[in-house]
Protein backbone atom coordinates (compact mmCIF):
# COMPACT_ATOMS: atom_id res chain seq x y z
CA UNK A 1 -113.28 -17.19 -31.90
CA UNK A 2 -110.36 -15.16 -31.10
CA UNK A 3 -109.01 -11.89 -33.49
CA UNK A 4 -105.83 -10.35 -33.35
CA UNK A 5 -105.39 -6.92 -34.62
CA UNK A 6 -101.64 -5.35 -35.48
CA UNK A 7 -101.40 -1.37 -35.70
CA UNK A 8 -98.50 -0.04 -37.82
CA UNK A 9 -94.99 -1.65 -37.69
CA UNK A 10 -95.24 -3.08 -34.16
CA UNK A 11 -91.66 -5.18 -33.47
CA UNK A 12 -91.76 -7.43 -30.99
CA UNK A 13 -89.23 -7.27 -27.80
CA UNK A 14 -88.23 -9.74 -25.58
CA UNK A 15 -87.94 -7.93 -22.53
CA UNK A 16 -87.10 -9.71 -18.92
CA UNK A 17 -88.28 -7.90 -15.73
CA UNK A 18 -86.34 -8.73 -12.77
CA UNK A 19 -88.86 -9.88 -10.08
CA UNK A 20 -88.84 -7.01 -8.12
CA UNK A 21 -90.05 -5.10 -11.60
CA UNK A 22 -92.40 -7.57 -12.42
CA UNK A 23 -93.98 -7.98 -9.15
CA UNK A 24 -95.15 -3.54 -9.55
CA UNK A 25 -95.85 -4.81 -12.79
CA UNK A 26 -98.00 -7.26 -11.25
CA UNK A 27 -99.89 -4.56 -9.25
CA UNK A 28 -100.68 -1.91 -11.96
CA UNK A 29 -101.45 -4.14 -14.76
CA UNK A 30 -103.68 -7.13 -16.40
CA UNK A 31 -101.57 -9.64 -17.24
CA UNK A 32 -102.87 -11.43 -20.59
CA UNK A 33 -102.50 -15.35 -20.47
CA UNK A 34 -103.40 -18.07 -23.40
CA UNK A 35 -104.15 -20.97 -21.46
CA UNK A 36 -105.06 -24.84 -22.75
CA UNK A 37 -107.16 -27.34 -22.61
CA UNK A 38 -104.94 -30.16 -24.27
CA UNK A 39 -107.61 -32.64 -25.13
CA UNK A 40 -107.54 -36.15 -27.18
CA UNK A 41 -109.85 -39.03 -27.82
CA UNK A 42 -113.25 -38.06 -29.06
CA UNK A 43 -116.98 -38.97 -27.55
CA UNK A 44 -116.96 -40.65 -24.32
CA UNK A 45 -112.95 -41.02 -24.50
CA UNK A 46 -112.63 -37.02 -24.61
CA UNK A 47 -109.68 -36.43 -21.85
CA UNK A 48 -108.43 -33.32 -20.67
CA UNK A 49 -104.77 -33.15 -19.71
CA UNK A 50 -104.09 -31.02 -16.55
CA UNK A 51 -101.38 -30.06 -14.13
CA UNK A 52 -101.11 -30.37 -10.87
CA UNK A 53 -99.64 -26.88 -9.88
CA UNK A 54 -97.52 -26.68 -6.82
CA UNK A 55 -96.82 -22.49 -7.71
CA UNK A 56 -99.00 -19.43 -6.91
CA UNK A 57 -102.07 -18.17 -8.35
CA UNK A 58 -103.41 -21.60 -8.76
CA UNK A 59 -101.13 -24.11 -6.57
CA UNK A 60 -103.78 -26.98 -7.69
CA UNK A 61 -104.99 -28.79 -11.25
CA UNK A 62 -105.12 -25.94 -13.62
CA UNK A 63 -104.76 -25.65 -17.85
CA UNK A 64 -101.23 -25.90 -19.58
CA UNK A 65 -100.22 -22.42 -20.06
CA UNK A 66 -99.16 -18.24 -19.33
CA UNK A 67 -98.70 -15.39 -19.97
CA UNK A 68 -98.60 -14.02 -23.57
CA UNK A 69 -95.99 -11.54 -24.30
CA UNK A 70 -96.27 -8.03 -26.48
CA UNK A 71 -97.33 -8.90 -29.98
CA UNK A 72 -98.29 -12.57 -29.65
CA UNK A 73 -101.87 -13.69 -30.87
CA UNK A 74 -103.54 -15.31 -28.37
CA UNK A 75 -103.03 -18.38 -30.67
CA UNK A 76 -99.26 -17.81 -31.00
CA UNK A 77 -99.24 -17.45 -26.93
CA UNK A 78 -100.98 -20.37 -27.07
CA UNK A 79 -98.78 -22.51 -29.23
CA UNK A 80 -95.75 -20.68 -26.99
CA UNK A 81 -96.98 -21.80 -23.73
CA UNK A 82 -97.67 -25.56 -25.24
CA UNK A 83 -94.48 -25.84 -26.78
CA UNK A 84 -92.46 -24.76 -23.60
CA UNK A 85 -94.87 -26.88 -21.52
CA UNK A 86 -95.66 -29.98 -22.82
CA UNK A 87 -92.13 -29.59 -25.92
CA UNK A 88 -94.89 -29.84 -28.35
CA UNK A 89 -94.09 -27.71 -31.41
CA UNK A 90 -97.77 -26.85 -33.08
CA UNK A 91 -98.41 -23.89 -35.21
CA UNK A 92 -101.46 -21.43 -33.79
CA UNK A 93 -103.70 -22.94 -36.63
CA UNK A 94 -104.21 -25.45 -34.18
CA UNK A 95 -105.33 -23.66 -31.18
CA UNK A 96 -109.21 -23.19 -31.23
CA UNK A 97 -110.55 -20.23 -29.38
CA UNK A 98 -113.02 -21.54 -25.89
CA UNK A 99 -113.76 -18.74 -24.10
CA UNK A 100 -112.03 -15.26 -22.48
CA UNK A 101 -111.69 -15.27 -18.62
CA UNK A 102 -111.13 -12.54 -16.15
CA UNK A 103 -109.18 -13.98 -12.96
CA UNK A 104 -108.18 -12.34 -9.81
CA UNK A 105 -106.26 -14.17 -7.57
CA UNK A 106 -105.32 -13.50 -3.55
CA UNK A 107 -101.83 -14.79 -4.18
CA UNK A 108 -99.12 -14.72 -6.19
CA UNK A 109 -95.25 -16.14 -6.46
CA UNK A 110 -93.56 -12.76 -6.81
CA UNK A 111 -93.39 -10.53 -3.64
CA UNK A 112 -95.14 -9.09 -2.11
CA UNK A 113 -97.12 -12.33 -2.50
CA UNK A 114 -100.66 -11.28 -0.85
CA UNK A 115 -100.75 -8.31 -3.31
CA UNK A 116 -102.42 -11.02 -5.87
CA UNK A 117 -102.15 -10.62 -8.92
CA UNK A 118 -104.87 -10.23 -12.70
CA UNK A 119 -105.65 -12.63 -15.34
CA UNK A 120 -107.07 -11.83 -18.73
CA UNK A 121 -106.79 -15.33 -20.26
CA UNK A 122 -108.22 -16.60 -23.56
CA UNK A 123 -108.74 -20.31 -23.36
CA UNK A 124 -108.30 -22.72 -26.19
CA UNK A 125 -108.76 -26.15 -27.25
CA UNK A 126 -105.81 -27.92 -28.82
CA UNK A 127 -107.33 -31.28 -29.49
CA UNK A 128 -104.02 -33.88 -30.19
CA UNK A 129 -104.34 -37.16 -32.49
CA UNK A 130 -103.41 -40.82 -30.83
CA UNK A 131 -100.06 -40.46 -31.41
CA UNK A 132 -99.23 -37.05 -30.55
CA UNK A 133 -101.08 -37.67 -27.23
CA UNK A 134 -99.51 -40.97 -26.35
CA UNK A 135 -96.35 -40.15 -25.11
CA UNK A 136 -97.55 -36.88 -22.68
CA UNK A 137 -97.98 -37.35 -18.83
CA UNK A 138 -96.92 -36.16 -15.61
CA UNK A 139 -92.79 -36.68 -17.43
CA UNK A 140 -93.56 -33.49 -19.87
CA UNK A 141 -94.38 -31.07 -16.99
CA UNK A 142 -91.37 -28.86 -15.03
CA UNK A 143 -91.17 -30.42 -11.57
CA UNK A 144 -90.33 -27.36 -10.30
CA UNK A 145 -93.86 -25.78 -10.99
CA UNK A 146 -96.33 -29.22 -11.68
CA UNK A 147 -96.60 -31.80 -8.62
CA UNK A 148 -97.94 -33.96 -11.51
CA UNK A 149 -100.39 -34.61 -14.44
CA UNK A 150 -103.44 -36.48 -15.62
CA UNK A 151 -105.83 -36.84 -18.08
CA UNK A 152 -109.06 -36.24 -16.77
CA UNK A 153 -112.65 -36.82 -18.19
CA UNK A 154 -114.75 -33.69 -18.96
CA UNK A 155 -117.57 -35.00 -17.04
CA UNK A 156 -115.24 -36.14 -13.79
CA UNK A 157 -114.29 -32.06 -14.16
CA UNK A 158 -117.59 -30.57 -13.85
CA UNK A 159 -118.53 -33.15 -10.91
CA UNK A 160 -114.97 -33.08 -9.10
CA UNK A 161 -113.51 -30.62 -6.70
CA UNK A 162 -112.12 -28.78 -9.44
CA UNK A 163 -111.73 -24.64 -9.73
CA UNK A 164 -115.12 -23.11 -11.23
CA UNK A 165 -113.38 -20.85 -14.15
CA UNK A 166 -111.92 -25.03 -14.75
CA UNK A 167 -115.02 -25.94 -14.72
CA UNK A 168 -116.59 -23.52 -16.75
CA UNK A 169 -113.90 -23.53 -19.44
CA UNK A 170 -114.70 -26.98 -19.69
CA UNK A 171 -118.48 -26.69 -19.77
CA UNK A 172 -118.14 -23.82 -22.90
CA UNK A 173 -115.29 -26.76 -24.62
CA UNK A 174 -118.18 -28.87 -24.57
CA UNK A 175 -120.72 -26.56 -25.91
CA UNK A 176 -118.47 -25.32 -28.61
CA UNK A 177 -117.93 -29.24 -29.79
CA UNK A 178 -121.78 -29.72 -29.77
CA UNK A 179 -121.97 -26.54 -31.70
CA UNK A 180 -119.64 -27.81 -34.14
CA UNK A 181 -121.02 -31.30 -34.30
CA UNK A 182 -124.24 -29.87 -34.80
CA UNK A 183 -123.50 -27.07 -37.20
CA UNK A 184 -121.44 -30.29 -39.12
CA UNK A 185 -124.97 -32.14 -39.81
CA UNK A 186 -126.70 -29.42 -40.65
CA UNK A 187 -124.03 -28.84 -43.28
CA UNK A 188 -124.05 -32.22 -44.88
């Protein structure tokens, strides 16, 4: 589960930091992401659509999504990140909540790149039906940042040469469906 609290009149601005900005951004602050694990199929057909990153922190396969920006629910980042992504327009109702991560990486695309940079990312499920998964491959993702894409079984995750906060995400995804599953029969 992930809650989002608003404070008085907050108006959000869309501010653009020049790279030289964003990179001493980069080294005094957390950077809050909403990443994805775009899944379809159910059972034994569960998939997991990755990328292929070719770009610093994670130049290797890696969720669909960012940063958040001031003001966004996680969810909201969520559906932002998706929607620029993967041009899938879904509202944040959608999005359910995984897990929050803490990453630290050693590099980053913004110079200086060795000065790393820090992740807090909440990690969702957005679980697509047979038709709104059928047309989404390696196509969807920017060239520029994705060598390419795949969907991947959660089982070939946790036994492949994947990342470990990957792999983790992926072991809570399936927790929280047997959770739901079971919770679901207990119900009926």
């Amino acid at each position: 589960m992930s809650y989002h609290f608003v404070t008085g009149d907050f108006e959000k601005r869309s501010v653009f930091l020049p790279d030289k900005e964003y990179g001493l951004a980069l080294d005094a602050l957390v950077k809050g992401c909403a990443d994805v694990l775009v899944t379809a199929g159910d059972g034994r057909g569960l998939r997991v659509l990755l990328g292929k990153r070719k770009v610093e922190p994670q130049p290797d396969w890696w969720f669909v999504g960012g940063r958040t920006r001031p003001g966004d629910s996680p969810a909201e980042g969520a559906a932002r990140n998706v929607k620029r992504e993967l041009g899938l327009a879904l509202p944040p109702e959608r999005f359910v909540a995984v897990n929050t991560y803490s990453f630290v990486w050693r590099y980053r695309v913004q110079a200086p790149a060795t000065n790393g940079t820090a992740d807090m990312s909440t990690v969702f499920e957005l679980h697509l039906t047979r038709t709104e998964a059928s047309g989404l491959g390696p196509e969807q993702f920017d060239e520029k940042e994705y060598e390419t894409a795949a969907w991947v079984a959660p089982l070939d995750i946790l036994a492949g040469d994947y990342h470990p906060a990957l792999q983790q995400a992926v072991r809570d995804l399936l927790a929280n469906r047997a959770y739901r599953d079971l919770r679901d029969v207990v119900a009926a």
